[in-house]
C-alpha atoms as a PDB file:
ATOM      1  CA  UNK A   1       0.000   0.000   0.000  1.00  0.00           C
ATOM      2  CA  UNK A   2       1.007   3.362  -1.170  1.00  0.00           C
ATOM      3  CA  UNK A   3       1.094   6.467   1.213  1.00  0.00           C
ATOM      4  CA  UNK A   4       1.175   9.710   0.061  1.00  0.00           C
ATOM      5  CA  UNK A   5       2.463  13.030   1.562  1.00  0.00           C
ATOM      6  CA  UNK A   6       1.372  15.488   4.075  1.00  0.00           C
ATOM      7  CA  UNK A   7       0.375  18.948   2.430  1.00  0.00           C
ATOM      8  CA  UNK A   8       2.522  21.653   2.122  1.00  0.00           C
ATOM      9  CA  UNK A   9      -0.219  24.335   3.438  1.00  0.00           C
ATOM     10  CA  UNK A  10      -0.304  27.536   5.669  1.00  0.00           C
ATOM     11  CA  UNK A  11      -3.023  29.823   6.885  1.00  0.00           C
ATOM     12  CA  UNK A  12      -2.321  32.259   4.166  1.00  0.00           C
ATOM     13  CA  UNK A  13      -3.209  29.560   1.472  1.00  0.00           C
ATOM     14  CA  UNK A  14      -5.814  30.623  -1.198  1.00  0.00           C
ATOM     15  CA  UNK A  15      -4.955  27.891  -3.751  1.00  0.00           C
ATOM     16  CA  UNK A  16      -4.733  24.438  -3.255  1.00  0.00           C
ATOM     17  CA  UNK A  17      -3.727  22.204  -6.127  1.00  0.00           C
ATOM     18  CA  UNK A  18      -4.222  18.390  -6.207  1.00  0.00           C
ATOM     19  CA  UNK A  19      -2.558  15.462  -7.957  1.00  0.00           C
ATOM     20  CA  UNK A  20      -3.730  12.079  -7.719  1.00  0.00           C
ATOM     21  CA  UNK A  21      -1.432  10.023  -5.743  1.00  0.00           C
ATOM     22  CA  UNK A  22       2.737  10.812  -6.373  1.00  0.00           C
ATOM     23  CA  UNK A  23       4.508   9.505  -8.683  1.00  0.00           C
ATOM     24  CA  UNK A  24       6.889   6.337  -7.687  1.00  0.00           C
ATOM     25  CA  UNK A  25      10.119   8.813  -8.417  1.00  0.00           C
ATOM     26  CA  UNK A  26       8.627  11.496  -6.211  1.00  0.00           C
ATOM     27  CA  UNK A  27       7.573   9.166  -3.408  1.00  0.00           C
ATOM     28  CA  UNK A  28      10.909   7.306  -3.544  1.00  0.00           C
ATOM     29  CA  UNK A  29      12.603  11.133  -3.584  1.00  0.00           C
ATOM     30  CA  UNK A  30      10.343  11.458  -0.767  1.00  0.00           C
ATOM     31  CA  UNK A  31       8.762  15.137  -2.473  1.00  0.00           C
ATOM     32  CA  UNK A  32       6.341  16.450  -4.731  1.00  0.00           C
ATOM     33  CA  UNK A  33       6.865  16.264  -8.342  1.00  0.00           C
ATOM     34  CA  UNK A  34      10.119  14.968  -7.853  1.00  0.00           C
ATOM     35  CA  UNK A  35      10.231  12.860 -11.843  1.00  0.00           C
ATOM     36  CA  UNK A  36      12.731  15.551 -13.878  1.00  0.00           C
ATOM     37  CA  UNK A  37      10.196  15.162 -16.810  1.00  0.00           C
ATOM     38  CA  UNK A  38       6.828  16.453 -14.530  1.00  0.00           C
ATOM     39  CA  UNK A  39       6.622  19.927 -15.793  1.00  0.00           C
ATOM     40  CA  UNK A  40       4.552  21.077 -12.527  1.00  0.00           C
ATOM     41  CA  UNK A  41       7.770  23.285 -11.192  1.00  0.00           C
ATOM     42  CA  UNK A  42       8.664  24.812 -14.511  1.00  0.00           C
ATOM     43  CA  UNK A  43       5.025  25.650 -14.855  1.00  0.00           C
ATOM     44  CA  UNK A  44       4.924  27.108 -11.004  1.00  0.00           C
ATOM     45  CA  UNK A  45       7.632  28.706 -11.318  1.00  0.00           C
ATOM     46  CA  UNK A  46       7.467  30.084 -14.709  1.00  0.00           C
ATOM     47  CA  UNK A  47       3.949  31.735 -14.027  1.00  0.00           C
ATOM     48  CA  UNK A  48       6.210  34.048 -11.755  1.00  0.00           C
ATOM     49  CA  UNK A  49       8.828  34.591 -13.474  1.00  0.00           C
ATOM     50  CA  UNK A  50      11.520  32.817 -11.551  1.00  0.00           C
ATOM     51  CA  UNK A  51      14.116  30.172 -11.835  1.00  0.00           C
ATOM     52  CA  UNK A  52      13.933  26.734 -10.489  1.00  0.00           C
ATOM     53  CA  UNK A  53      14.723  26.142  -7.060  1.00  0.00           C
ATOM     54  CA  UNK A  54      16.945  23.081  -6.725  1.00  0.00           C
ATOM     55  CA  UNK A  55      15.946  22.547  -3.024  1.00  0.00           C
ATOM     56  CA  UNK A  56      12.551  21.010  -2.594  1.00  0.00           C
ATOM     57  CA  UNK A  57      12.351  23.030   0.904  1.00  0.00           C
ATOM     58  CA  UNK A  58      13.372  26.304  -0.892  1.00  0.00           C
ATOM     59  CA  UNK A  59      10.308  25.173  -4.026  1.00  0.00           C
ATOM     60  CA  UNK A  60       7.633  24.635  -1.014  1.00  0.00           C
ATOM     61  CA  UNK A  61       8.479  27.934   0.844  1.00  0.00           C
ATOM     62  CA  UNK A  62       8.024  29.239  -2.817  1.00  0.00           C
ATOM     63  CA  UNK A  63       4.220  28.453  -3.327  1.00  0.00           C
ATOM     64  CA  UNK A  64       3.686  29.257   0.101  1.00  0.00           C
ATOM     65  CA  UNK A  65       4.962  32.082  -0.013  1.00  0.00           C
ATOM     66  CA  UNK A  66       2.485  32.634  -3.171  1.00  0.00           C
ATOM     67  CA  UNK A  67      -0.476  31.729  -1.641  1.00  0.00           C
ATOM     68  CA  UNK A  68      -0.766  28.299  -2.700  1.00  0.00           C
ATOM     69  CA  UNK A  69      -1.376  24.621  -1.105  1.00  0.00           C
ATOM     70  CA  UNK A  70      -0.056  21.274  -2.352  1.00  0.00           C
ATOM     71  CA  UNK A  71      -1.357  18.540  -1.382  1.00  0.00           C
ATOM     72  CA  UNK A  72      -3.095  14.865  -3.466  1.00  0.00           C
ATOM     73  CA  UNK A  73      -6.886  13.538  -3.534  1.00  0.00           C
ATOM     74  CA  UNK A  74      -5.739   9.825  -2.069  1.00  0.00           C
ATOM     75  CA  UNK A  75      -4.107   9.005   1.266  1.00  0.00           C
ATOM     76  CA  UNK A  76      -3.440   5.470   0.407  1.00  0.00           C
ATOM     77  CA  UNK A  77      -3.418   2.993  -2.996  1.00  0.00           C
ATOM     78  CA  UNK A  78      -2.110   0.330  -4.007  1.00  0.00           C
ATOM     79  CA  UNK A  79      -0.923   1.135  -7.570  1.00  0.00           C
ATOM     80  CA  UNK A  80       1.856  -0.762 -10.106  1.00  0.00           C
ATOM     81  CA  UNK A  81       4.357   2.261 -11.349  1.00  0.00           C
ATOM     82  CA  UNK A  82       3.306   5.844 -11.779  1.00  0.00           C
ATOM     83  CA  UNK A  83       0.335   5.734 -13.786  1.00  0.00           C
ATOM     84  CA  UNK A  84      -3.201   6.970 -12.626  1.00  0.00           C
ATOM     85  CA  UNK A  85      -5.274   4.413 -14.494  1.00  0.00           C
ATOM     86  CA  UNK A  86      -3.431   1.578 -12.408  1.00  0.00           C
ATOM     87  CA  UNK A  87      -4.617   3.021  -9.182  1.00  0.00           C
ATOM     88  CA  UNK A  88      -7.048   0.408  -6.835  1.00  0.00           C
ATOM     89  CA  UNK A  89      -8.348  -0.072  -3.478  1.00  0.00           C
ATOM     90  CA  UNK A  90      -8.067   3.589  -2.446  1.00  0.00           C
ATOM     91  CA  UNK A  91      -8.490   5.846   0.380  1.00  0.00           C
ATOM     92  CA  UNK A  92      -8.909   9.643   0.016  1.00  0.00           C
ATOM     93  CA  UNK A  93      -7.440  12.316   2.365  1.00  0.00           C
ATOM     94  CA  UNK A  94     -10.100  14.258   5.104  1.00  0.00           C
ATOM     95  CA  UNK A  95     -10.722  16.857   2.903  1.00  0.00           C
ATOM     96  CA  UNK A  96     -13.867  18.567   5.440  1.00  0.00           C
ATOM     97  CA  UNK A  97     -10.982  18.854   8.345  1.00  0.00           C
ATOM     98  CA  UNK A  98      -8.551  20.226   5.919  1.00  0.00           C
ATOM     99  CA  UNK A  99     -11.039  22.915   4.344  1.00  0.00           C
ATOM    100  CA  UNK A 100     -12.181  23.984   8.403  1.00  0.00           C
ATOM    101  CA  UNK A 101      -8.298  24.287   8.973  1.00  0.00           C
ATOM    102  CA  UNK A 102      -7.710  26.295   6.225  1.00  0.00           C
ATOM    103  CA  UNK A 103     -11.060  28.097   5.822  1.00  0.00           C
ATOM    104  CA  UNK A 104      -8.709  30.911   3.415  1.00  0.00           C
ATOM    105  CA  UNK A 105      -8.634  28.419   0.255  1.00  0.00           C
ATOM    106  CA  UNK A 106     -11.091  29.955  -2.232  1.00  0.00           C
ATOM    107  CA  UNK A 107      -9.923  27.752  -5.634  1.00  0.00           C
ATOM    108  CA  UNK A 108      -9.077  24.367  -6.325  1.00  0.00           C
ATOM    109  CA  UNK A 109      -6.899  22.994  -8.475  1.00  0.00           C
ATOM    110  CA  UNK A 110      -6.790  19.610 -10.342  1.00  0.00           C
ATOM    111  CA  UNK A 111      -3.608  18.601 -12.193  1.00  0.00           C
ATOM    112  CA  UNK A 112      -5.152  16.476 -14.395  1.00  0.00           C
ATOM    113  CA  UNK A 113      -8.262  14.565 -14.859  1.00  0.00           C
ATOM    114  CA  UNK A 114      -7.940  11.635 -12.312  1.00  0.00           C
ATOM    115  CA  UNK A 115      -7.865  13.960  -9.146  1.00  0.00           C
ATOM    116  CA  UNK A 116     -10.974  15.542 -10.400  1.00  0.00           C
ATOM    117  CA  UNK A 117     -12.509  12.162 -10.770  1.00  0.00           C
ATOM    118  CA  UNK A 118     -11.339  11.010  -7.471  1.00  0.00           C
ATOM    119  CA  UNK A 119     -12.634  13.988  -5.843  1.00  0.00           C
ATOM    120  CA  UNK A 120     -15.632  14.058  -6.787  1.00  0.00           C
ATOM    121  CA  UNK A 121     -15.980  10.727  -5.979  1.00  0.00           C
ATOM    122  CA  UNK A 122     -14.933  10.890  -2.566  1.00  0.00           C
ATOM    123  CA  UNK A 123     -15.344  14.833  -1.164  1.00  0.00           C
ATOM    124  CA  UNK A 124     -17.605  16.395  -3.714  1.00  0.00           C
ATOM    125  CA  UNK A 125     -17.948  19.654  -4.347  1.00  0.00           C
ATOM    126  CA  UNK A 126     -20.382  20.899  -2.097  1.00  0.00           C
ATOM    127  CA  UNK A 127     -17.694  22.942   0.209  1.00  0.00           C
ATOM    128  CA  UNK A 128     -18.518  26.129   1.750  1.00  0.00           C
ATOM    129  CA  UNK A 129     -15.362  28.861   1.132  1.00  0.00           C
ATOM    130  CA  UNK A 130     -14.900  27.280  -2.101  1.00  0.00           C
ATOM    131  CA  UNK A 131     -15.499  29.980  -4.703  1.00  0.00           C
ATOM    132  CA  UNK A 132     -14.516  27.656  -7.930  1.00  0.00           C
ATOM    133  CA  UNK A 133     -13.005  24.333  -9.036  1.00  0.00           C
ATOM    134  CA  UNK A 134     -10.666  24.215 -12.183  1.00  0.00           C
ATOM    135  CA  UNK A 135      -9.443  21.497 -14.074  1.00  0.00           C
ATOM    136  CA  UNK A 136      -6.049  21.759 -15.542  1.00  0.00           C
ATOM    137  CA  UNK A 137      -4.653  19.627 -17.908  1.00  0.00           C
ATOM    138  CA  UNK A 138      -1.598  17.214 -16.079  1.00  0.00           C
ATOM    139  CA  UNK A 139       1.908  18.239 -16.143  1.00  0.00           C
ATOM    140  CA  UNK A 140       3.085  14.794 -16.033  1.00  0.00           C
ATOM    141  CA  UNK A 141       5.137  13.578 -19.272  1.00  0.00           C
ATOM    142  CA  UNK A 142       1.990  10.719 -19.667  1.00  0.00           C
ATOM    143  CA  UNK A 143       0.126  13.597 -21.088  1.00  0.00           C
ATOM    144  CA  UNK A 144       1.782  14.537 -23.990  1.00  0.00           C
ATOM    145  CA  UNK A 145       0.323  18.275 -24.551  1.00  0.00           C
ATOM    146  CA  UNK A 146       2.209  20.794 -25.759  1.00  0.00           C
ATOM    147  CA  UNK A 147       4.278  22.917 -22.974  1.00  0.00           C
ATOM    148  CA  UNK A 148       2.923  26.539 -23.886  1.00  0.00           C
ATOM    149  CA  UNK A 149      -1.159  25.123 -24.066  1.00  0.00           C
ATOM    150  CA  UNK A 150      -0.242  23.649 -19.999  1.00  0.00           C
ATOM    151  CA  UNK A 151       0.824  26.735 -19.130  1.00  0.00           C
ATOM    152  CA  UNK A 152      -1.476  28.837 -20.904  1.00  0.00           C
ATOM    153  CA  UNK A 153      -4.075  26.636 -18.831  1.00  0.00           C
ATOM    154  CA  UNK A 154      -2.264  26.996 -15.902  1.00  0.00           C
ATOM    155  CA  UNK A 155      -2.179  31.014 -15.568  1.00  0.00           C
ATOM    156  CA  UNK A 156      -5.221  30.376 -14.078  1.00  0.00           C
ATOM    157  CA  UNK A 157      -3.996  30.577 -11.119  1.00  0.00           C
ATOM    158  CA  UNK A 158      -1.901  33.284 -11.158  1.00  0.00           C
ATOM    159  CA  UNK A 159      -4.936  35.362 -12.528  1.00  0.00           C
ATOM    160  CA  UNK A 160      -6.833  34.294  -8.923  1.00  0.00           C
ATOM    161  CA  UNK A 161      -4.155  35.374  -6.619  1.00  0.00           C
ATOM    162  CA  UNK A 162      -3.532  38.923  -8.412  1.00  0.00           C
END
């Protein structure tokens, strides 16, 4: 059985984006997004207009700093590799704790269809604080869209924290 992360989250949080479950490079790396080919820091990062942190730490204190949450639909799986559509025998996160203890989030996030799915599945959307829900297209290499249409989706969320 698979477990994912804690969330990288502070009271000033307006965002929160979701993944699935990580990625067996990131949870072997023990952090977020850790597969060289995920584009999700290039894309964070980019919307700002800064370089890459090499240090995970450094990359987390980044998005808080901006106002945004990280954090993944599923607590546990069992799951072959890094791909979504092997996920089974699931177990979300506590997603009505997590909302009262952060009652500043306004906008989720879903990189990528399967933690939409999985959401809805298992939390809904029915959350009060929760102004909209967005679906953004994945950033892992599996999806095999063009850089500049991700990010184009992804300003999104630049546009909510401005």
């Amino acid at each position: 059985m698979l477990e994912a992360f804690e969330s990288i989250v502070d009271k000033n949080s307006r965002v929160l984006i979701l993944g699935s479950m990580p990625g067996a490079e990131s949870l072997r790396q023990s952090n977020y997004y850790a597969f060289p080919r995920n584009q999700f820091w290039k894309i964070i990062y980019e919307l700002f207009n800064k370089d890459i942190d090499e240090d995970f730490d450094k990359r987390y204190r980044f998005i808080l700093d901006n106002n945004i949450a990280l954090w993944d639909v599923l607590k546990y799986c069992k799951r072959e590799g890094s791909l979504d559509t092997n996920i089974k025998e699931e177990t979300s996160n506590d997603f009505h704790e997590f909302f009262k203890e952060y009652p500043n989030i306004e906008y989720v996030f879903f990189n990528g269809t399967k933690s939409q799915q999985l959401f809805k599945r298992y939390i809904g959307y029915d959350i009060e604080g929760i102004k909209e829900f967005h679906l953004l297209p994945s950033t892992s290499p599996a999806n095999t869209q063009k850089y500049d249409y991700k990010f184009e989706k992804w300003s999104v969320i630049k546009d909510v924290l401005m």
